[in-house]
C-alpha atoms as a PDB file:
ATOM      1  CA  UNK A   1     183.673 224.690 -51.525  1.00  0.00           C
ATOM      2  CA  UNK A   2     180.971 221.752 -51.316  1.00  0.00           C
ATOM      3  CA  UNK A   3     178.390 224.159 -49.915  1.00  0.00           C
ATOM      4  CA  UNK A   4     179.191 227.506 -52.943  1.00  0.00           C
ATOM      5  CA  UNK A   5     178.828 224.450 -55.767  1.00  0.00           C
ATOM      6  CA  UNK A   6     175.918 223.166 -53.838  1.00  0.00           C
ATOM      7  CA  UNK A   7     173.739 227.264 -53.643  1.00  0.00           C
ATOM      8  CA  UNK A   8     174.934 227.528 -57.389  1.00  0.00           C
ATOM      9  CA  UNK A   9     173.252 224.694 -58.204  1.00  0.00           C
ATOM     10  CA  UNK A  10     170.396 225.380 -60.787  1.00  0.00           C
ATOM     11  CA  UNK A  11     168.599 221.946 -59.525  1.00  0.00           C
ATOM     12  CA  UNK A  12     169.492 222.280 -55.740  1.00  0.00           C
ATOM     13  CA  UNK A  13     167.746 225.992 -56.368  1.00  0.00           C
ATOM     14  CA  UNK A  14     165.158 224.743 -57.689  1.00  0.00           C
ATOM     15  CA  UNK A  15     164.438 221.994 -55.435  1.00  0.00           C
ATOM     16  CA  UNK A  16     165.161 224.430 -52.598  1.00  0.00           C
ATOM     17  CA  UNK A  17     162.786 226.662 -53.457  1.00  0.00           C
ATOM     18  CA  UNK A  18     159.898 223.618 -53.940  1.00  0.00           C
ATOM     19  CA  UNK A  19     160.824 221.874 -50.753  1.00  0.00           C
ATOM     20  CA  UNK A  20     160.699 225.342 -48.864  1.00  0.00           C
ATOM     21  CA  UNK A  21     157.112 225.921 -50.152  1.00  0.00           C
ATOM     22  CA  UNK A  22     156.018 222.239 -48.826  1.00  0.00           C
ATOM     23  CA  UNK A  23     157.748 222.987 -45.502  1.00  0.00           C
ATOM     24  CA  UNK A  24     156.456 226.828 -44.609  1.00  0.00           C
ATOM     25  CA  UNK A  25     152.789 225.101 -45.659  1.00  0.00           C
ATOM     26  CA  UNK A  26     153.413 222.256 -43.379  1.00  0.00           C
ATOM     27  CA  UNK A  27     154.672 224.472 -40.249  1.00  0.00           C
ATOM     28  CA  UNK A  28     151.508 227.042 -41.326  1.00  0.00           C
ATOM     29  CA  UNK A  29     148.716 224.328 -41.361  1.00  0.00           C
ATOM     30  CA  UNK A  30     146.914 225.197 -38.696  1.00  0.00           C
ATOM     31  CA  UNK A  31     146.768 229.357 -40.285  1.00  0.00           C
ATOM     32  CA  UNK A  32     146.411 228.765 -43.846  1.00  0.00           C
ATOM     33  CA  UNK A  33     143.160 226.233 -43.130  1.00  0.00           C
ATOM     34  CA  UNK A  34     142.384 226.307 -39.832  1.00  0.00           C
ATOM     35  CA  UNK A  35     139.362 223.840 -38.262  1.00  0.00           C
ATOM     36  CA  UNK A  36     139.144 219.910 -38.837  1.00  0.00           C
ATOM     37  CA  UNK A  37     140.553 218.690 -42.350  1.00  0.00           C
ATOM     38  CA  UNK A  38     138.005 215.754 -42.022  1.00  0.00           C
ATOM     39  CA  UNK A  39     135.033 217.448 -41.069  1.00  0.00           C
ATOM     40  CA  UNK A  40     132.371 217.987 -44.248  1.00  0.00           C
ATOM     41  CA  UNK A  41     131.722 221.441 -44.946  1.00  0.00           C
ATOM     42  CA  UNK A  42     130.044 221.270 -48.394  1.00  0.00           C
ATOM     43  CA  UNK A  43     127.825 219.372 -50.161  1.00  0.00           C
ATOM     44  CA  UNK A  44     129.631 216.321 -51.897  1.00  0.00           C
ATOM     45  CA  UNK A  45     131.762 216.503 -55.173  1.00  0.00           C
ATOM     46  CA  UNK A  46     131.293 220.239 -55.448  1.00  0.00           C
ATOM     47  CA  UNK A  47     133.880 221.346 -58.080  1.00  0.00           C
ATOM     48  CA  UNK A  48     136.952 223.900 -56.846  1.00  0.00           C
ATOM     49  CA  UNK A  49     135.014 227.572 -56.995  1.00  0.00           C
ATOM     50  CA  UNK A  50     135.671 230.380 -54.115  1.00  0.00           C
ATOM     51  CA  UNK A  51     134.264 228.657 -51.603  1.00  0.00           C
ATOM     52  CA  UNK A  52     136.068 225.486 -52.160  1.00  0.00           C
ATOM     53  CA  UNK A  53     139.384 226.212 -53.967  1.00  0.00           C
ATOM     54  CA  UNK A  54     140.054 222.605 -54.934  1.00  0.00           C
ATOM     55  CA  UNK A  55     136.433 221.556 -54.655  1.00  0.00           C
ATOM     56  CA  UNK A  56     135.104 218.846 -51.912  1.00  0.00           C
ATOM     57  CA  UNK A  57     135.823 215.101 -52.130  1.00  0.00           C
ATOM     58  CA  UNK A  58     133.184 212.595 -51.993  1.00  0.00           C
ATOM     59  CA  UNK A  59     132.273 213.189 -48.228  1.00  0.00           C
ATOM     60  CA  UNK A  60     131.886 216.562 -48.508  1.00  0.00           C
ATOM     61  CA  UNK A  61     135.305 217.371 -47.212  1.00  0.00           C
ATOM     62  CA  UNK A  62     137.120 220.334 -48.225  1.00  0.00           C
ATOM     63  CA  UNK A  63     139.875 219.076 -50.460  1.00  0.00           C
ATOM     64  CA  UNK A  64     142.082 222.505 -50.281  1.00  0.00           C
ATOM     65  CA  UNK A  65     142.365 222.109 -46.118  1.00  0.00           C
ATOM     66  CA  UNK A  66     143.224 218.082 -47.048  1.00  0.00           C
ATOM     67  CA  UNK A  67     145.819 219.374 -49.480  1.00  0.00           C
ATOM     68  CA  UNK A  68     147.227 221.293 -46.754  1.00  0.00           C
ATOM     69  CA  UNK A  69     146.955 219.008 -43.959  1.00  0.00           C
ATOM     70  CA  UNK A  70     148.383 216.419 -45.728  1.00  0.00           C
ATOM     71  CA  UNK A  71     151.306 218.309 -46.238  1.00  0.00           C
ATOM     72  CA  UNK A  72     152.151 218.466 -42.911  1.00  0.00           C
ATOM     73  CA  UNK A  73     152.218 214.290 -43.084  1.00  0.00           C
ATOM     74  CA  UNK A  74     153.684 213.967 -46.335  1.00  0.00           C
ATOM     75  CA  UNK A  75     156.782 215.975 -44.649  1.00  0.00           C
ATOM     76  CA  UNK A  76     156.494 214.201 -41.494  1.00  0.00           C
ATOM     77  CA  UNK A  77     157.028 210.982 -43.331  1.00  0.00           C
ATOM     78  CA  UNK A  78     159.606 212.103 -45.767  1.00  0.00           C
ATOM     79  CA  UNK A  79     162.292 213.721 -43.138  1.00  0.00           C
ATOM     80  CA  UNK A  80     161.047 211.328 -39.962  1.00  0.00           C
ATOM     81  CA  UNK A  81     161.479 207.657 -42.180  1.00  0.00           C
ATOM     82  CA  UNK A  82     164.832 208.999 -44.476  1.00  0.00           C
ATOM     83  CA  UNK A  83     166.364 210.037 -40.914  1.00  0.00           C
ATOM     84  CA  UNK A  84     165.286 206.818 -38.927  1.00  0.00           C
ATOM     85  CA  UNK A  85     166.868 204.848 -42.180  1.00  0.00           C
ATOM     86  CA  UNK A  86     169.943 206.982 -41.925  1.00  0.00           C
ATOM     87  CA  UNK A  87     170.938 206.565 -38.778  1.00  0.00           C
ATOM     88  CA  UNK A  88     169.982 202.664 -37.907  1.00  0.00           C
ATOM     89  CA  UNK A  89     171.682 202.792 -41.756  1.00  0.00           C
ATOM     90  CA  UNK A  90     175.134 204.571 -41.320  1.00  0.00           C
ATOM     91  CA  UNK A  91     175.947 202.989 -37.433  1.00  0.00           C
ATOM     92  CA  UNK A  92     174.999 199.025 -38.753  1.00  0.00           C
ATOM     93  CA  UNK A  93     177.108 199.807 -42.118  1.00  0.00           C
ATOM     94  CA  UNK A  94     180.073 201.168 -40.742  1.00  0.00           C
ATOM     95  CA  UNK A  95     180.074 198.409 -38.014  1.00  0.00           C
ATOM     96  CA  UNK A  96     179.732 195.448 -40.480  1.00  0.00           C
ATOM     97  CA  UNK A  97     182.559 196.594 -42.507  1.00  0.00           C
ATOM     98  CA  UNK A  98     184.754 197.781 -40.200  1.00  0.00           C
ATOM     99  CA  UNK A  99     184.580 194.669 -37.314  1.00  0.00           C
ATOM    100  CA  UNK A 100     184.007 192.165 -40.213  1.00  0.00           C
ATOM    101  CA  UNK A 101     183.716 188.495 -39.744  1.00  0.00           C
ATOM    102  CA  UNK A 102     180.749 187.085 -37.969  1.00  0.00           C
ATOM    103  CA  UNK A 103     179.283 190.476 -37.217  1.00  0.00           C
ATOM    104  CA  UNK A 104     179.325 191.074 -40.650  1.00  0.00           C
ATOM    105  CA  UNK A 105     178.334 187.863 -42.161  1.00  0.00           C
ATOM    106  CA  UNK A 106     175.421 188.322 -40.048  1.00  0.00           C
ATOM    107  CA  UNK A 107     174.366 191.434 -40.828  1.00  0.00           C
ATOM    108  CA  UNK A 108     174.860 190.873 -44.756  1.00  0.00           C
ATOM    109  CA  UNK A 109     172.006 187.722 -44.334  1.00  0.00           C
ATOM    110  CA  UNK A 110     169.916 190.856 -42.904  1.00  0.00           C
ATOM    111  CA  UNK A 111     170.430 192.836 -45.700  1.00  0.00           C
ATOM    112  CA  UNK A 112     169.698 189.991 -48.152  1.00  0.00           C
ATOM    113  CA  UNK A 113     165.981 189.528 -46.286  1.00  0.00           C
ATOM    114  CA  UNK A 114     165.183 192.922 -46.759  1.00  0.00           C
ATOM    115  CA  UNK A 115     165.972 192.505 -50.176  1.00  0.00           C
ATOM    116  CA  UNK A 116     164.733 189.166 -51.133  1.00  0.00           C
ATOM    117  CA  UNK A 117     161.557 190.401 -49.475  1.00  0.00           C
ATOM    118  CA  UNK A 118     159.336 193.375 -51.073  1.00  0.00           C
ATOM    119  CA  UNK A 119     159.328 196.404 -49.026  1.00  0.00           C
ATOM    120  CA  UNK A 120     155.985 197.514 -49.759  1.00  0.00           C
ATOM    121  CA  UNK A 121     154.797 193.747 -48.346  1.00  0.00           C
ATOM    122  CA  UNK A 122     156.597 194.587 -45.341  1.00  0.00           C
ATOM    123  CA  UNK A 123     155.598 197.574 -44.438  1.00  0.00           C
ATOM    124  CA  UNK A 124     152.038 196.215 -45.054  1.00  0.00           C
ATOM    125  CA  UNK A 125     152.654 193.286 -43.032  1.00  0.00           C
ATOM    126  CA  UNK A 126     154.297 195.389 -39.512  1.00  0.00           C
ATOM    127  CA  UNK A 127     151.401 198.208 -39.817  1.00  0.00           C
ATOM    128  CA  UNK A 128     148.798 195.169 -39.829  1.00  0.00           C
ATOM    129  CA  UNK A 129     150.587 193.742 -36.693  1.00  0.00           C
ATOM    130  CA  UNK A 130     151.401 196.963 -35.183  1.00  0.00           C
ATOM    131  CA  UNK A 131     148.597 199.845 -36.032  1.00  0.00           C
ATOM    132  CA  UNK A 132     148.823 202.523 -38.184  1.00  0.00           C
ATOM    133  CA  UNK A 133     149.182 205.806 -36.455  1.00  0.00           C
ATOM    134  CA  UNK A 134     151.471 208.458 -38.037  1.00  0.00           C
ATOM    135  CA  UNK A 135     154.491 207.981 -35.565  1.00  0.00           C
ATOM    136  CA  UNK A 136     154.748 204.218 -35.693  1.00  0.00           C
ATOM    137  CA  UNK A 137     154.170 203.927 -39.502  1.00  0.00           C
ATOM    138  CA  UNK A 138     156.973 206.456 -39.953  1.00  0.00           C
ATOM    139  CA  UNK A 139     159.515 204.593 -37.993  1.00  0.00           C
ATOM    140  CA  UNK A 140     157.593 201.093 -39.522  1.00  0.00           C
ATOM    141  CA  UNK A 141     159.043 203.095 -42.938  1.00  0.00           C
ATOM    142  CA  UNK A 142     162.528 203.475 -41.235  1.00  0.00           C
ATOM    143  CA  UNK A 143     163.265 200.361 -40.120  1.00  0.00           C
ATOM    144  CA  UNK A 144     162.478 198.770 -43.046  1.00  0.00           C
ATOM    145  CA  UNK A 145     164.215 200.990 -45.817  1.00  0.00           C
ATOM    146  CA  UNK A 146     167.739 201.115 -43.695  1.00  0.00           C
ATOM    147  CA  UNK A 147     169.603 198.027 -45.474  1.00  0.00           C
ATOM    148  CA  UNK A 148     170.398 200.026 -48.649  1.00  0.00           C
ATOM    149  CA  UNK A 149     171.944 203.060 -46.368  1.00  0.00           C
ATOM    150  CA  UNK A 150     173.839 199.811 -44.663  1.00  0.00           C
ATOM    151  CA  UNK A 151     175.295 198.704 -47.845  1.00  0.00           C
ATOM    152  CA  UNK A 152     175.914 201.464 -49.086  1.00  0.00           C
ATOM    153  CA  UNK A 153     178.122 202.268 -45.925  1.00  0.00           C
ATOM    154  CA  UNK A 154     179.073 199.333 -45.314  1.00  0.00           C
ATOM    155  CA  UNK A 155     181.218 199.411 -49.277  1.00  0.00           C
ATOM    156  CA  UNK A 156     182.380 202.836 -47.637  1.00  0.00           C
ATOM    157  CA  UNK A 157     183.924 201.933 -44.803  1.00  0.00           C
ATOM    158  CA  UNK A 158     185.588 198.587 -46.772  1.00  0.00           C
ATOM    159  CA  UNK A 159     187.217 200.885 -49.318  1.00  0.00           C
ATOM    160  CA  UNK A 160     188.333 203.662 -46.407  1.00  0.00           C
ATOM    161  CA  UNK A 161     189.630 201.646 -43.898  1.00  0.00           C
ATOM    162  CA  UNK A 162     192.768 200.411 -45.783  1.00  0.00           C
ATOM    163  CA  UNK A 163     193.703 204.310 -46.391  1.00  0.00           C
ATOM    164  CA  UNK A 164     197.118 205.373 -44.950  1.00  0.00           C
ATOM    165  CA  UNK A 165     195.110 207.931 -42.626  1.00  0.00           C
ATOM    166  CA  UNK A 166     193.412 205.004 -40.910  1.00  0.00           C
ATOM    167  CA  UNK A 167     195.850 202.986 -40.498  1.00  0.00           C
ATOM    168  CA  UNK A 168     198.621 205.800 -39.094  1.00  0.00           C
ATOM    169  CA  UNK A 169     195.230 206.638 -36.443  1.00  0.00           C
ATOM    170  CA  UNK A 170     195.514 203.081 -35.370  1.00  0.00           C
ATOM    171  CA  UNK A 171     199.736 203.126 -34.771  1.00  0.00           C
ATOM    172  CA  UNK A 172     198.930 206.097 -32.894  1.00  0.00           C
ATOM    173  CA  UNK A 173     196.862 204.333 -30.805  1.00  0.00           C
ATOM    174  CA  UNK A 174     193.638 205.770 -31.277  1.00  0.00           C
ATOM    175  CA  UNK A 175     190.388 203.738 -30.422  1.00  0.00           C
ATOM    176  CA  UNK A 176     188.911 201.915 -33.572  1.00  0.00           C
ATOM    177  CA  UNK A 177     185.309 203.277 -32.682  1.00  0.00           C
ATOM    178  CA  UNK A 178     186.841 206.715 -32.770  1.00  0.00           C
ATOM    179  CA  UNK A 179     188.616 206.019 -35.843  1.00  0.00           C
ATOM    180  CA  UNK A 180     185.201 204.373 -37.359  1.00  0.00           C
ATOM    181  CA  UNK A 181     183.305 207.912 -36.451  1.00  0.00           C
ATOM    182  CA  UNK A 182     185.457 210.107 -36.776  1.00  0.00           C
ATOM    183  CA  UNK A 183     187.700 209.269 -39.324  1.00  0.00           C
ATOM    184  CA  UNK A 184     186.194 206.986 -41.470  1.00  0.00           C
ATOM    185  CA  UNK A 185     182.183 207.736 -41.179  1.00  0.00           C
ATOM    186  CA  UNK A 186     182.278 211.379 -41.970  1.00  0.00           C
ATOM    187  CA  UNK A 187     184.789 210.666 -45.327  1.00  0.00           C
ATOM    188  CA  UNK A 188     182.621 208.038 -46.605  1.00  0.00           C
ATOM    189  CA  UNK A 189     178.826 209.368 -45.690  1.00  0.00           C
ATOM    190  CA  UNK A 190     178.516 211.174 -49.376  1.00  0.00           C
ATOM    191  CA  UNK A 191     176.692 208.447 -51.343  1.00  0.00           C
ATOM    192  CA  UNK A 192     174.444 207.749 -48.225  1.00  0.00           C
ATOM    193  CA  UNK A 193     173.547 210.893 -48.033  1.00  0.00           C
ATOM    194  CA  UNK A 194     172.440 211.219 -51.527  1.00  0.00           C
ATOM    195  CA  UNK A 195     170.781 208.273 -50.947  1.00  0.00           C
ATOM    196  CA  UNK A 196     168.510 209.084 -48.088  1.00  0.00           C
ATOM    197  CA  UNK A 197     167.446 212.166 -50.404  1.00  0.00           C
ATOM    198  CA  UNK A 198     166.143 209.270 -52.234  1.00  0.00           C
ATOM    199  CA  UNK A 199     164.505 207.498 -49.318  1.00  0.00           C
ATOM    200  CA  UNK A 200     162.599 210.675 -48.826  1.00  0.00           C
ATOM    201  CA  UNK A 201     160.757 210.036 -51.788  1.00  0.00           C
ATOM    202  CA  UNK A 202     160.180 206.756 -51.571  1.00  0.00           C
ATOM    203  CA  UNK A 203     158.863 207.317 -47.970  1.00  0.00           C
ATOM    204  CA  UNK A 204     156.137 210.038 -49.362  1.00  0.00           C
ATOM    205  CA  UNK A 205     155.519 207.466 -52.163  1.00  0.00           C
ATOM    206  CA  UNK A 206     155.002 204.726 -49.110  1.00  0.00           C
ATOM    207  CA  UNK A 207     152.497 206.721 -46.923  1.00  0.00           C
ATOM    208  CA  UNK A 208     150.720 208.401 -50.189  1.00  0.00           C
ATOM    209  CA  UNK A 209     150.345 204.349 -51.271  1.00  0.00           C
ATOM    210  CA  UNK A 210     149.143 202.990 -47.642  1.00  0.00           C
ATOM    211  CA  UNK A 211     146.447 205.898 -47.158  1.00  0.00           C
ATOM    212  CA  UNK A 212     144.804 204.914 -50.777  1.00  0.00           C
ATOM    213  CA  UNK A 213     144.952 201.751 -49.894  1.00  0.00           C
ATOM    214  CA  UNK A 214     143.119 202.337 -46.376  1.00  0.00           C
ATOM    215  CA  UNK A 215     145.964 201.335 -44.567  1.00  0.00           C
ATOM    216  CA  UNK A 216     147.021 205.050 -43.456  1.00  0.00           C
ATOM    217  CA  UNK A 217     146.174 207.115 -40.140  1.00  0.00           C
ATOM    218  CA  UNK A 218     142.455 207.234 -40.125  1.00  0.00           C
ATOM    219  CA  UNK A 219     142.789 210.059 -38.217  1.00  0.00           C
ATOM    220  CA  UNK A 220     144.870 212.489 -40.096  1.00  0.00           C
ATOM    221  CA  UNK A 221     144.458 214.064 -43.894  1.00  0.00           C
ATOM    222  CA  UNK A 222     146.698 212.872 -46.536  1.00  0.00           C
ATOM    223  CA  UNK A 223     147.167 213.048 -50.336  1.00  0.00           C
ATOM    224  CA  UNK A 224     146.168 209.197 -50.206  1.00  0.00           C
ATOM    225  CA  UNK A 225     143.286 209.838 -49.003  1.00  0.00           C
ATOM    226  CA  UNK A 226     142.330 212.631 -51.757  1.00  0.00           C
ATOM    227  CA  UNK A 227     143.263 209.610 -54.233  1.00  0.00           C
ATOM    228  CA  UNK A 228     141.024 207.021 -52.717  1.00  0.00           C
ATOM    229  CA  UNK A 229     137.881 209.032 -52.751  1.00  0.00           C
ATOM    230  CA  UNK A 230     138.775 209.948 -56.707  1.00  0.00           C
ATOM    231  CA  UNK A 231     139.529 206.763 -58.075  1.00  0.00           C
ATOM    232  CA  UNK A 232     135.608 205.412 -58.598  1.00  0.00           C
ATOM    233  CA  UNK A 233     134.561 209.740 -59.630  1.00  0.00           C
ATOM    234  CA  UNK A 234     137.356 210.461 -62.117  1.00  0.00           C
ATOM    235  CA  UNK A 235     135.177 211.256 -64.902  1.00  0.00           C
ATOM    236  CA  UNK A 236     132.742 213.549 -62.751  1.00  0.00           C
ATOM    237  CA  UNK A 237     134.996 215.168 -60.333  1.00  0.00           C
ATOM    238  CA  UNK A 238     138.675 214.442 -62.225  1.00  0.00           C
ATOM    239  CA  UNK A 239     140.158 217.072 -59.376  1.00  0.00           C
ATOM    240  CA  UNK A 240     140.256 214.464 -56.839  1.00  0.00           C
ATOM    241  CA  UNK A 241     142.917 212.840 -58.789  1.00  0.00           C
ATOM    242  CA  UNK A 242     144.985 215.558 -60.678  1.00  0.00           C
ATOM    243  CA  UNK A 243     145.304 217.883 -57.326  1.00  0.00           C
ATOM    244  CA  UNK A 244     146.815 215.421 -55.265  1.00  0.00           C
ATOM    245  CA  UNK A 245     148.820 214.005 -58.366  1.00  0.00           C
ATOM    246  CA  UNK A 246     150.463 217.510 -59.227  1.00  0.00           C
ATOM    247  CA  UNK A 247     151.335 218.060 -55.510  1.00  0.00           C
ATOM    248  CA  UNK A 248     152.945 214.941 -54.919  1.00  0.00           C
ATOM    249  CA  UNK A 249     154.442 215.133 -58.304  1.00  0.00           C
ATOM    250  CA  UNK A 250     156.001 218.870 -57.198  1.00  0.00           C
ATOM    251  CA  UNK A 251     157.285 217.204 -53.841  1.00  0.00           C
ATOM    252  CA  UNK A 252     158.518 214.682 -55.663  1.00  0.00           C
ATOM    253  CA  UNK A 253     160.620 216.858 -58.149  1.00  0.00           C
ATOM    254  CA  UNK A 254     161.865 219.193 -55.068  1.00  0.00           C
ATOM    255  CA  UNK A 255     163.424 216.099 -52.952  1.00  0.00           C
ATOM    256  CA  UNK A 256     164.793 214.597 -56.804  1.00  0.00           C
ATOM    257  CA  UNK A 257     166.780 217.576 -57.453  1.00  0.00           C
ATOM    258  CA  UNK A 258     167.987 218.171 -54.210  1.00  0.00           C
ATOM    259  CA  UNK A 259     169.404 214.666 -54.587  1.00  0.00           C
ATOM    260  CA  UNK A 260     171.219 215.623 -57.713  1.00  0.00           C
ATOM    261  CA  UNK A 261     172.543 218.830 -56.542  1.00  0.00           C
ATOM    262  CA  UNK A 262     173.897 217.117 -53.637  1.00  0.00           C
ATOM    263  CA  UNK A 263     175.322 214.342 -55.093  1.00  0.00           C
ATOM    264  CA  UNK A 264     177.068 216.774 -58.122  1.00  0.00           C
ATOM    265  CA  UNK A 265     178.081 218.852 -54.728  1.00  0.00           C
ATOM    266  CA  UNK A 266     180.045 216.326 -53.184  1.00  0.00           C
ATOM    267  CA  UNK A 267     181.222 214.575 -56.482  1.00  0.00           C
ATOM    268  CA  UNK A 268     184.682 216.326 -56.742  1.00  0.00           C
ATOM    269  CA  UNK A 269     185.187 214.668 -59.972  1.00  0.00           C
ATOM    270  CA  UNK A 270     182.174 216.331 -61.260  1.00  0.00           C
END
């Protein structure tokens, strides 16, 4: 039932059909522009023509290979980060509100931190410390954008575990981590799961805002990157800015609507 209103969704089609697109370029990279996204080809700021579909940036670099490169991180960040958040998200959550007292008093300072304290500062702050290579800024991403999964979970399992079902598992016997996973988790995930569609987004937002700011993967392609070398040439080369701001935008729209098909989906009151 969930997964026929979720297909006859007109935004979870739509979104499907975007994210797909981003995906089959990201997996195809290395065919649809093979060599070094880095390496100059052309003669700076040369404007998009057969050669150079999207034009070159202001090294000389082939924008249309950086488009497509990028991809490939822009996904990487997106799915790696939401599904890091998830999962430290969903386990913490269900654990605070089901074992309660200290545990949970505890764990609801941690949550106030992360919110008293701006992500974007953060993440900053840990790739300074740590490095910023592609795999450690995505789980950098993760382990900071968890808390709101936790909360979210956390309200879940608070409002689930009074529910006759839970509490006839327990006379029965049954363990109370079984009865937290299996019971309670999988009844309650809906609004986290919606909300990691979120995350997504806000992780391709993250990396997008690190590489302009020269804080990304030096040694990878990204739409940041495409932004940086724009911003001081947007009146003579204005395609350094646009391109990477419609294909971000796209992404953007694709992970949005899959968020609202999927929360309509499992909204039964909807």
């Amino acid at each position: 039932m969930i997964f026929k209103r979720f297909i006859t969704n007109k935004y979870a089609i739509i979104g499907m059909s975007l994210l797909f697109i981003f995906i089959l370029v990201a997996l195809l990279a290395p065919i649809i522009s093979p060599g070094d996204p880095l390496f100059s080809e052309g003669a700076p700021m040369q404007k998009p023509s057969k050669q150079f579909f999207f034009g070159t940036d202001n090294l000389g670099n082939d924008v249309w290979s950086m488009v497509v490169w990028g991809t490939r991180v822009s996904m990487q960040f997106a799915i790696g980060s939401a599904g890091i958040a998830l999962v430290i998200g969903v386990i913490l959550g269900a654990l605070s509100g089901y074992i309660g007292g200290i545990f949970d008093d505890i764990l609801s300072r941690v949550f106030e931190i992360f919110y008293v304290v701006p992500i974007t500062f953060l993440i900053i702050l840990m790739v300074a410390i740590f490095g910023s290579s592609t795999s450690l800024m995505i789980t950098v991403v993760g382990v900071t954008i968890w808390p709101t999964n936790a909360r979210i979970m956390r309200s879940q399992v608070l409002t689930l575990k009074s529910r006759t079902f839970v509490q006839a598992s327990e006379v029965a016997g049954t363990s109370r981590l079984k009865i937290l996973f299996k019971h309670i988790v999988p009844n309650g995930i809906s609004p986290v799961l919606t909300n990691s569609t979120l995350q997504m987004a806000e992780a391709v937002l993250i990396e997008a805002s690190l590489s302009f700011l020269g804080l990304g993967d030096p040694s990878v392609a990204s739409w940041g990157k495409i932004l940086q070398s724009g911003q001081e040439h947007i009146s003579t080369a204005p395609w350094l800015v646009i391109i990477p701001g419609v294909v971000i935008s796209l992404l953007l729209i694709s992970i949005n609507f899959l968020g609202t098909a999927l929360d309509n989906s499992l909204d039964v009151t909807k």
